[in-house]
C-alpha atoms as a PDB file:
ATOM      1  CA  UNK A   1     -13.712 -11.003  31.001  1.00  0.00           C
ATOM      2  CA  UNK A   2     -11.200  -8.512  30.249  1.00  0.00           C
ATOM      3  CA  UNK A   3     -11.683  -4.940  30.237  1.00  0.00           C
ATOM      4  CA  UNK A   4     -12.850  -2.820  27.534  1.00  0.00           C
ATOM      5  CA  UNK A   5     -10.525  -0.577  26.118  1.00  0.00           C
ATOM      6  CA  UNK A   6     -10.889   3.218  27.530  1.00  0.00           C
ATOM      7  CA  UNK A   7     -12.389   5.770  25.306  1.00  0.00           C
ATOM      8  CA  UNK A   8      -9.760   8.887  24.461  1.00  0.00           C
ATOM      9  CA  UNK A   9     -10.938  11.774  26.814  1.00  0.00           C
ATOM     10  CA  UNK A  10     -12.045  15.012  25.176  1.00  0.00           C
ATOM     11  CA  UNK A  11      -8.792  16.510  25.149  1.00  0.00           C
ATOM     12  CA  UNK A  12      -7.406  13.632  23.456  1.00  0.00           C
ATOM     13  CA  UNK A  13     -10.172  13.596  20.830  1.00  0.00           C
ATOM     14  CA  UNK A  14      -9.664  17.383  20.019  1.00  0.00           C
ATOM     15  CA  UNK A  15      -5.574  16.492  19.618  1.00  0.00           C
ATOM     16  CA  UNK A  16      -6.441  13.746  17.518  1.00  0.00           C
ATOM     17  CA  UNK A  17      -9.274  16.078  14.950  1.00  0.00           C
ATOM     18  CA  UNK A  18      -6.832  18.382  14.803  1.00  0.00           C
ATOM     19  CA  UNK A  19      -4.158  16.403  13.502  1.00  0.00           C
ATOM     20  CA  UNK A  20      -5.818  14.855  11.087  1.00  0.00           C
ATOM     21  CA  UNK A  21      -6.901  18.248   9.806  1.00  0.00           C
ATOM     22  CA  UNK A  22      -3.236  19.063   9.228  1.00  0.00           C
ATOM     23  CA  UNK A  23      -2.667  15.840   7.736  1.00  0.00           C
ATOM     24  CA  UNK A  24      -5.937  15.928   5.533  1.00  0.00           C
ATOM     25  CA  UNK A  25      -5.035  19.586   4.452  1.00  0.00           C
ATOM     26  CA  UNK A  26      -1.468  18.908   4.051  1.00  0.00           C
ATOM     27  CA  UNK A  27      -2.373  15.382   1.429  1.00  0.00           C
ATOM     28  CA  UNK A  28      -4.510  18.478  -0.271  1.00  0.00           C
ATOM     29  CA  UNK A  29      -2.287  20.749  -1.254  1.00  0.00           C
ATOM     30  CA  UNK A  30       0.156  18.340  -1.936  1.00  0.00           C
ATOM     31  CA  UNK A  31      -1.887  17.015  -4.599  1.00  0.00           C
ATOM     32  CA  UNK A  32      -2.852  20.420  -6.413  1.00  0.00           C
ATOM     33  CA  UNK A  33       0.558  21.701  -6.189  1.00  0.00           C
ATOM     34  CA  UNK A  34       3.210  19.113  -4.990  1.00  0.00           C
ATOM     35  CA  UNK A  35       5.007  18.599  -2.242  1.00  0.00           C
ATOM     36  CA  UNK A  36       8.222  20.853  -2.975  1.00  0.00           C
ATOM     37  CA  UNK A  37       5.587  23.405  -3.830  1.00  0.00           C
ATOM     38  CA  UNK A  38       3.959  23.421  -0.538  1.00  0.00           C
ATOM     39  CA  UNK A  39       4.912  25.222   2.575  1.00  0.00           C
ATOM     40  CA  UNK A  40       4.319  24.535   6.034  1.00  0.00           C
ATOM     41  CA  UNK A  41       2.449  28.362   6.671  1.00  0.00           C
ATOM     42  CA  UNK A  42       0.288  27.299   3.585  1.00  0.00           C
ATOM     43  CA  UNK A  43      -0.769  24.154   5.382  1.00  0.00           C
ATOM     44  CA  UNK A  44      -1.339  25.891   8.714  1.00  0.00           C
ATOM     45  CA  UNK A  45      -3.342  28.281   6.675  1.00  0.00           C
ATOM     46  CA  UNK A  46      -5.205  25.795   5.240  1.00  0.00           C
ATOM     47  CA  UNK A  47      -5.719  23.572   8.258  1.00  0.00           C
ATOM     48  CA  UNK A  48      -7.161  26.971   9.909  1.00  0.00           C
ATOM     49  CA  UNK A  49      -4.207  26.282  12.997  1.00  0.00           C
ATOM     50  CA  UNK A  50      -1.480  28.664  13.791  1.00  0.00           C
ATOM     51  CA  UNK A  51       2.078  27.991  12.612  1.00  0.00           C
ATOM     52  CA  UNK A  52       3.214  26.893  15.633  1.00  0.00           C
ATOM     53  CA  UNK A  53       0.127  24.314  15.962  1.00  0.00           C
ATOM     54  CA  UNK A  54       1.458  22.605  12.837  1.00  0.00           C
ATOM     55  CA  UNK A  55       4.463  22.049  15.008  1.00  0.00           C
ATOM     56  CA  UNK A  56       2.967  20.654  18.092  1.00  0.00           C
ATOM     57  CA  UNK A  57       1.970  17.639  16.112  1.00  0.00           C
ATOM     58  CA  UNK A  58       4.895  17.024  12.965  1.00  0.00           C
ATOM     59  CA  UNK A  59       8.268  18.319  13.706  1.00  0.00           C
ATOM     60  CA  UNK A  60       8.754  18.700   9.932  1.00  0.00           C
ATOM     61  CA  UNK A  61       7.084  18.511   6.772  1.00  0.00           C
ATOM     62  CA  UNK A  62       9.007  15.411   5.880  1.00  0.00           C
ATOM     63  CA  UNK A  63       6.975  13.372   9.019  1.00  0.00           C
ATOM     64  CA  UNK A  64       3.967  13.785   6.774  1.00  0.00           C
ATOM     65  CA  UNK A  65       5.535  11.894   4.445  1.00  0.00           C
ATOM     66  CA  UNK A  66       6.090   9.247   7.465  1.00  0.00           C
ATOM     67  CA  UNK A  67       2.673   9.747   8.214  1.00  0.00           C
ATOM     68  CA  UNK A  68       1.196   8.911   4.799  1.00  0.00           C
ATOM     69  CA  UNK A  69       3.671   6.051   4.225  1.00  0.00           C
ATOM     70  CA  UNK A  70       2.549   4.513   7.682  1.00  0.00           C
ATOM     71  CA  UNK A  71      -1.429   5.148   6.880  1.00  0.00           C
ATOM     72  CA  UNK A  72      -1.269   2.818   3.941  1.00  0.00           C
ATOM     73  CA  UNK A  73       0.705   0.381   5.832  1.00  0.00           C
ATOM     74  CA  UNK A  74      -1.794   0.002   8.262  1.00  0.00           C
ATOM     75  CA  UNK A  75      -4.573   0.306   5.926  1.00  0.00           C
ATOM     76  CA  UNK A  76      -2.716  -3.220   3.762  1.00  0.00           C
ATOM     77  CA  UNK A  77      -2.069  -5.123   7.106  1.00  0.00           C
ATOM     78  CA  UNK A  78      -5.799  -4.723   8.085  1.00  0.00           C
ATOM     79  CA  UNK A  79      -7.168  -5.735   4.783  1.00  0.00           C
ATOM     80  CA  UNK A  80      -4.941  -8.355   4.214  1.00  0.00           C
ATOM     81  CA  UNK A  81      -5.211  -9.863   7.683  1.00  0.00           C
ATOM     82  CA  UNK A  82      -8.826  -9.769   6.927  1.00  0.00           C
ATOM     83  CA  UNK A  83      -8.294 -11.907   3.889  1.00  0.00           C
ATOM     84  CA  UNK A  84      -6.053 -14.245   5.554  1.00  0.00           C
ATOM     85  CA  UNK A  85      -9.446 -15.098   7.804  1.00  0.00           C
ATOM     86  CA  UNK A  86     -11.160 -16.192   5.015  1.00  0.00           C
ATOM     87  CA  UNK A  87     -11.414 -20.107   5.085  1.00  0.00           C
ATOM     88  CA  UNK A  88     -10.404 -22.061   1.933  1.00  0.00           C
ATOM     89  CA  UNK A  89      -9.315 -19.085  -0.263  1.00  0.00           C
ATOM     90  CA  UNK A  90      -5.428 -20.309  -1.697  1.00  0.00           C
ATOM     91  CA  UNK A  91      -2.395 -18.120  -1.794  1.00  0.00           C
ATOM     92  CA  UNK A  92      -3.315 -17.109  -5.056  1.00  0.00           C
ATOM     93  CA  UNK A  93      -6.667 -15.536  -4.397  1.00  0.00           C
ATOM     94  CA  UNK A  94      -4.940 -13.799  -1.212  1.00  0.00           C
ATOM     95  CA  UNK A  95      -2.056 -12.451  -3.154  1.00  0.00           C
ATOM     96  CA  UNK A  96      -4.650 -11.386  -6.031  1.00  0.00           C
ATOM     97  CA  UNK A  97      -6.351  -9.352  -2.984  1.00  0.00           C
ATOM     98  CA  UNK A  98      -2.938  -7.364  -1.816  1.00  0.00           C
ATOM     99  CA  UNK A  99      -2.629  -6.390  -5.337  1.00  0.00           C
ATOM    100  CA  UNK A 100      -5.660  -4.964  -5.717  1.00  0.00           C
ATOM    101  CA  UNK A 101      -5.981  -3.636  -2.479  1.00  0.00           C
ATOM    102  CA  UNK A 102      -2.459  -1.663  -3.325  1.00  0.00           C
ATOM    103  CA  UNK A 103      -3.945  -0.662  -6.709  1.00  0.00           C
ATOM    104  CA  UNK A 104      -7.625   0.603  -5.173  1.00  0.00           C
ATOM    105  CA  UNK A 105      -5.087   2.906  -2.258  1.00  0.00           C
ATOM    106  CA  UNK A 106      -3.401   4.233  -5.764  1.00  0.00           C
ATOM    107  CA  UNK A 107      -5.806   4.354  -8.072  1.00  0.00           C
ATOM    108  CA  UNK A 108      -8.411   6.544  -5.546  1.00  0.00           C
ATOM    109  CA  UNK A 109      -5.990   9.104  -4.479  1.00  0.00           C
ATOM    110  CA  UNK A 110      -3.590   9.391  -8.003  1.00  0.00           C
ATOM    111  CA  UNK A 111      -2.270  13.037  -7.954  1.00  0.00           C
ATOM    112  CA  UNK A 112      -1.447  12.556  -3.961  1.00  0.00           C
ATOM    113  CA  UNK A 113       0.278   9.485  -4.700  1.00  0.00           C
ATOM    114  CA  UNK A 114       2.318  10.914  -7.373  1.00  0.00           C
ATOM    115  CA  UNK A 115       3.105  13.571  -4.684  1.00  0.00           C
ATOM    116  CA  UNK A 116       4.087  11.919  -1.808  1.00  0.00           C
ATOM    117  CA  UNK A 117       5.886   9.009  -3.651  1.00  0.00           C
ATOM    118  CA  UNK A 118       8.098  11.655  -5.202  1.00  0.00           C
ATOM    119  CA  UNK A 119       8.364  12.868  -1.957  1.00  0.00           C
ATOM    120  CA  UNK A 120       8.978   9.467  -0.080  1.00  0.00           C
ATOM    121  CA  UNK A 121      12.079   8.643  -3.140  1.00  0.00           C
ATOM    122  CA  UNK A 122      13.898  11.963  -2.322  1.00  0.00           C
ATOM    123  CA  UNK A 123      13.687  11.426   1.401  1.00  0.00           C
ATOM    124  CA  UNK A 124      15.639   8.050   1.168  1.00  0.00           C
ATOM    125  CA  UNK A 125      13.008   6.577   2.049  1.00  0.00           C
ATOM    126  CA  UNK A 126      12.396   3.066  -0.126  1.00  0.00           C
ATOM    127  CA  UNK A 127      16.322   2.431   1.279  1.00  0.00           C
ATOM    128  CA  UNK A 128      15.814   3.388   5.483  1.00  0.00           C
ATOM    129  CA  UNK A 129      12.621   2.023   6.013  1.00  0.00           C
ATOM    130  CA  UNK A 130      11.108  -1.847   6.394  1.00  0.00           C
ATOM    131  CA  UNK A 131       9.771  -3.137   2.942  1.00  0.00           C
ATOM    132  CA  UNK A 132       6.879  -3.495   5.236  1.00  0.00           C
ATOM    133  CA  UNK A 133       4.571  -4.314   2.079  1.00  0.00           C
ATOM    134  CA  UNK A 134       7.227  -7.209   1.050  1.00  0.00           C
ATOM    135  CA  UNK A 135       6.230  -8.535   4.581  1.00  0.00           C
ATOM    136  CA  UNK A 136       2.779  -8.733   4.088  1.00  0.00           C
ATOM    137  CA  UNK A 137       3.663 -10.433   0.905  1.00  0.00           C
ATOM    138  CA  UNK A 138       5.575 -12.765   2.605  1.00  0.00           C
ATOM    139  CA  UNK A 139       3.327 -13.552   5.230  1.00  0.00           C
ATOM    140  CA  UNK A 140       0.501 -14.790   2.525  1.00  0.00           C
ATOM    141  CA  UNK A 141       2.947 -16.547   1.128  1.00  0.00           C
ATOM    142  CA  UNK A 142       4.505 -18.436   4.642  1.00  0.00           C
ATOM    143  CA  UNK A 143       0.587 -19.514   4.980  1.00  0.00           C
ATOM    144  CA  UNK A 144       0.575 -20.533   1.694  1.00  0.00           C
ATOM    145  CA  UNK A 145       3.573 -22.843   2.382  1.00  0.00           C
ATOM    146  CA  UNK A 146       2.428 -24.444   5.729  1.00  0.00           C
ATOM    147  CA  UNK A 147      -0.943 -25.360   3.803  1.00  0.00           C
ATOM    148  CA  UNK A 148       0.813 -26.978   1.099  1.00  0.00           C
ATOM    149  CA  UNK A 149       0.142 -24.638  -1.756  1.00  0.00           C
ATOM    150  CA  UNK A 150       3.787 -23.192  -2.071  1.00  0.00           C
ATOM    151  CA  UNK A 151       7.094 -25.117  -2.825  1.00  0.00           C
ATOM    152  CA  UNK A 152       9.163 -25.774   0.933  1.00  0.00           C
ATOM    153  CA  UNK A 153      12.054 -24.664  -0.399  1.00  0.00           C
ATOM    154  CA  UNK A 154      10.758 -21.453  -1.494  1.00  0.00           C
ATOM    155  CA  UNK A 155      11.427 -18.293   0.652  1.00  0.00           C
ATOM    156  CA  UNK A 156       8.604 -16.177   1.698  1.00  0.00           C
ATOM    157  CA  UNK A 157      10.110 -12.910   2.369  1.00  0.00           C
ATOM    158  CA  UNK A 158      12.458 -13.378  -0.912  1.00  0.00           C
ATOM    159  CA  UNK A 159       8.908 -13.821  -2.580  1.00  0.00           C
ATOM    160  CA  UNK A 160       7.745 -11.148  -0.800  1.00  0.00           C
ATOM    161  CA  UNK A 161      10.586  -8.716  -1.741  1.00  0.00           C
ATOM    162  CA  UNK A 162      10.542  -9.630  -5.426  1.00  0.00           C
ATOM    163  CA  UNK A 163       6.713  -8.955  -5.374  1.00  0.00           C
ATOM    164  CA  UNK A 164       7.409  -5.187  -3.619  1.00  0.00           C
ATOM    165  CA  UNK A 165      10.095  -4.427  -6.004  1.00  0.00           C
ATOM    166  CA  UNK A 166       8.035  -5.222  -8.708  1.00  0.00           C
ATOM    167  CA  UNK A 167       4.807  -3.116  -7.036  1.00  0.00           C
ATOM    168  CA  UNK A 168       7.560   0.023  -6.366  1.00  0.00           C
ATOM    169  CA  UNK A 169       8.609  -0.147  -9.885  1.00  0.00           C
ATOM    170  CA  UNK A 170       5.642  -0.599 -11.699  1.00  0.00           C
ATOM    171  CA  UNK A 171       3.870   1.976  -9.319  1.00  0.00           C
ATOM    172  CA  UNK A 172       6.668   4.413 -10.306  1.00  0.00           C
ATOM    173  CA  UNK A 173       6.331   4.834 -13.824  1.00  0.00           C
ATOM    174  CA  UNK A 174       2.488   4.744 -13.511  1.00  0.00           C
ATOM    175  CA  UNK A 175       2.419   7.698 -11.201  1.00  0.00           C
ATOM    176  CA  UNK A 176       4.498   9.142 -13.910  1.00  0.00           C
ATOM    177  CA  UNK A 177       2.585   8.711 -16.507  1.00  0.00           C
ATOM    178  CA  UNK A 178       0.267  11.425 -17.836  1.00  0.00           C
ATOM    179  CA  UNK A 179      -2.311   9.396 -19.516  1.00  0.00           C
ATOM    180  CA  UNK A 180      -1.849   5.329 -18.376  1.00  0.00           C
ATOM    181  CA  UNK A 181      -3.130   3.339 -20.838  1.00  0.00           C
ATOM    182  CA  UNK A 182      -3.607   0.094 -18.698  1.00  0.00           C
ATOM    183  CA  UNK A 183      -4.925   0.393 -15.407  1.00  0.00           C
ATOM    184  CA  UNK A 184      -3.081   0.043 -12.062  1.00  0.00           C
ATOM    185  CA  UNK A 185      -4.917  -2.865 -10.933  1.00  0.00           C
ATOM    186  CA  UNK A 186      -4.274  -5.114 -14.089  1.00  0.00           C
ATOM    187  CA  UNK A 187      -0.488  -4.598 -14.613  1.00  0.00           C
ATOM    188  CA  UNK A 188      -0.562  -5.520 -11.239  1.00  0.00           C
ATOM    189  CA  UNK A 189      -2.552  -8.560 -11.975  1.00  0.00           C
ATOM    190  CA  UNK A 190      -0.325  -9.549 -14.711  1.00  0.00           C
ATOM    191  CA  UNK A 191       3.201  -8.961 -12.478  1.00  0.00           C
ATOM    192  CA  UNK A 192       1.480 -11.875 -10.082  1.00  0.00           C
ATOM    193  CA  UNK A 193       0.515 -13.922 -13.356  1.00  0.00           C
ATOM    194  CA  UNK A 194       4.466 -13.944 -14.188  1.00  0.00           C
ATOM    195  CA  UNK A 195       5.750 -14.613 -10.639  1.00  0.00           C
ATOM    196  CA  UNK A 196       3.590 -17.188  -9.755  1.00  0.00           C
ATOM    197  CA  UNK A 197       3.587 -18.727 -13.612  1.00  0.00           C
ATOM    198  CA  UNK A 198       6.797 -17.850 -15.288  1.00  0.00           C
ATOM    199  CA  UNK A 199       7.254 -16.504 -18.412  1.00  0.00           C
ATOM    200  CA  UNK A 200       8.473 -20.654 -19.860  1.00  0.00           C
ATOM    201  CA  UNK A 201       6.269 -22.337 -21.609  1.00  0.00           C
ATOM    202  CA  UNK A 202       5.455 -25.829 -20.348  1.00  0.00           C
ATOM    203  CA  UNK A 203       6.508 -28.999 -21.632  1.00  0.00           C
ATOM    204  CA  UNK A 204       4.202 -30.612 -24.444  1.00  0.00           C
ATOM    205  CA  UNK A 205       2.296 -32.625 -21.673  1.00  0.00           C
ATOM    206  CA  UNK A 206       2.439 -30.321 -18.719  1.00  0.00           C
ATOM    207  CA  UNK A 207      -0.530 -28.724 -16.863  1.00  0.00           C
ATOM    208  CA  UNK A 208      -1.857 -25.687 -18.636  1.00  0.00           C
ATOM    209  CA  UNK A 209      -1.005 -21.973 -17.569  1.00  0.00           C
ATOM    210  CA  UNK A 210      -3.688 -20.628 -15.524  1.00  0.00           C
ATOM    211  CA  UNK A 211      -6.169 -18.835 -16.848  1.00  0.00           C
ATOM    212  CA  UNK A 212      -7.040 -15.367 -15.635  1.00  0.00           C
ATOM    213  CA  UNK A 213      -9.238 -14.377 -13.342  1.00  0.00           C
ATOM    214  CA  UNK A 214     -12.138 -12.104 -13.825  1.00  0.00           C
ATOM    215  CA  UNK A 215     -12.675  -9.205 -11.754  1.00  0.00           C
ATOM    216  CA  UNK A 216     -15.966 -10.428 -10.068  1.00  0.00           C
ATOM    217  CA  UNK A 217     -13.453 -13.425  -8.764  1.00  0.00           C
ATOM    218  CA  UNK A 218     -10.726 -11.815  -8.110  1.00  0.00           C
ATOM    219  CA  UNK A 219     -12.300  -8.977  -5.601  1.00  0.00           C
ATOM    220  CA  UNK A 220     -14.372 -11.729  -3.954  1.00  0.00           C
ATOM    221  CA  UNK A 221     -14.082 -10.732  -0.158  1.00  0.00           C
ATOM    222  CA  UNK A 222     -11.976  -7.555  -0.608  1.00  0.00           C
END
């Protein structure tokens, strides 16, 4: 039986509180009065930890950025591989599930999303870091493949990468947008309709397009 993992010590625990206190403050201000228009003091302030604290845990206020960007990726990979466990659901369903798992992360936190994405485009970052949600794209898709569901000659990751672009984009303009007038989740929804569908019509003959899916279905399991 192998052993079970040790618990962090209490010095470890008080490091870890008081991180996430910088972090938690930091997402704060950031989304009542940006990112440019946040200092580091004003987060120490905030966070109730001396300047130099701030430093003892992010070297600058760009890591938070690094921070937040890695936070969601985790937060994606668990929920998805959570999905993937889910006997008999097809690509489609799983796919359906990333989407609205990246919508719910969006649509719950809006003005720190506009924020830090603003912040995340100026740093470079969408061009020095790994598309990592285009890999948990592909990955539903690869399963997809081995059970059948997806044409063999069909690339996951190049699936996967379209599907990101498409997210980024779309995710852009919405954070933009002062009023949206269609919610996250269901542009989303219809981006997958059109990648998985096309926008062709059938033949006179051909199977139907699919019809969508209903909320209640689509966050079955989520």
């Amino acid at each position: 039986m192998s052993a079970e993992p040790a618990l962090p010590g209490r010095r470890e625990r008080s490091k870890q509180r008081i991180r996430e206190r910088i972090y938690t403050s930091a997402l704060t201000l950031f989304a009542e009065q940006g990112y440019d228009g946040t200092t580091i003091d004003q987060i120490a302030e905030h966070a109730d930890v001396a300047r130099g604290t701030f430093f003892n845990y992010f070297q600058r206020k760009e890591d938070l950025v690094t921070a937040w960007a890695e936070a969601r990726k985790q937060r994606l990979e668990a929920r998805m591989e959570e999905s993937l466990r889910a006997h008999g659901d097809g690509v489609t369903v799983h796919l359906e599930r990333c989407m609205l798992a990246l919508a719910e992360f969006n649509e719950t936190e809006r003005e720190v999303t506009s924020a830090m994405l603003q912040a995340w485009v100026k740093a470079g970052r969408p061009l020095l870091e790994e598309p990592y949600a285009g890999h948990v794209f592909a990955t539903v898709v690869e399963a997809g493949r081995r059970r059948g569901e997806v044409a063999v000659d069909i690339d996951p990751m190049r699936v996967g990468n379209i599907l990101r672009d498409a997210y980024l984009g779309l995710l852009y303009r919405w954070s933009q947008s002062a009023e949206p007038q269609v919610p996250l989740h269901l542009e989303l929804r219809e981006i997958l309709r059109i990648v998985l569908s096309g926008i062709l019509p059938y033949p006179r003959g051909g199977p139907a397009a699919p019809a969508p899916r209903g909320p209640a279905e689509a966050t079955t399991g989520v």
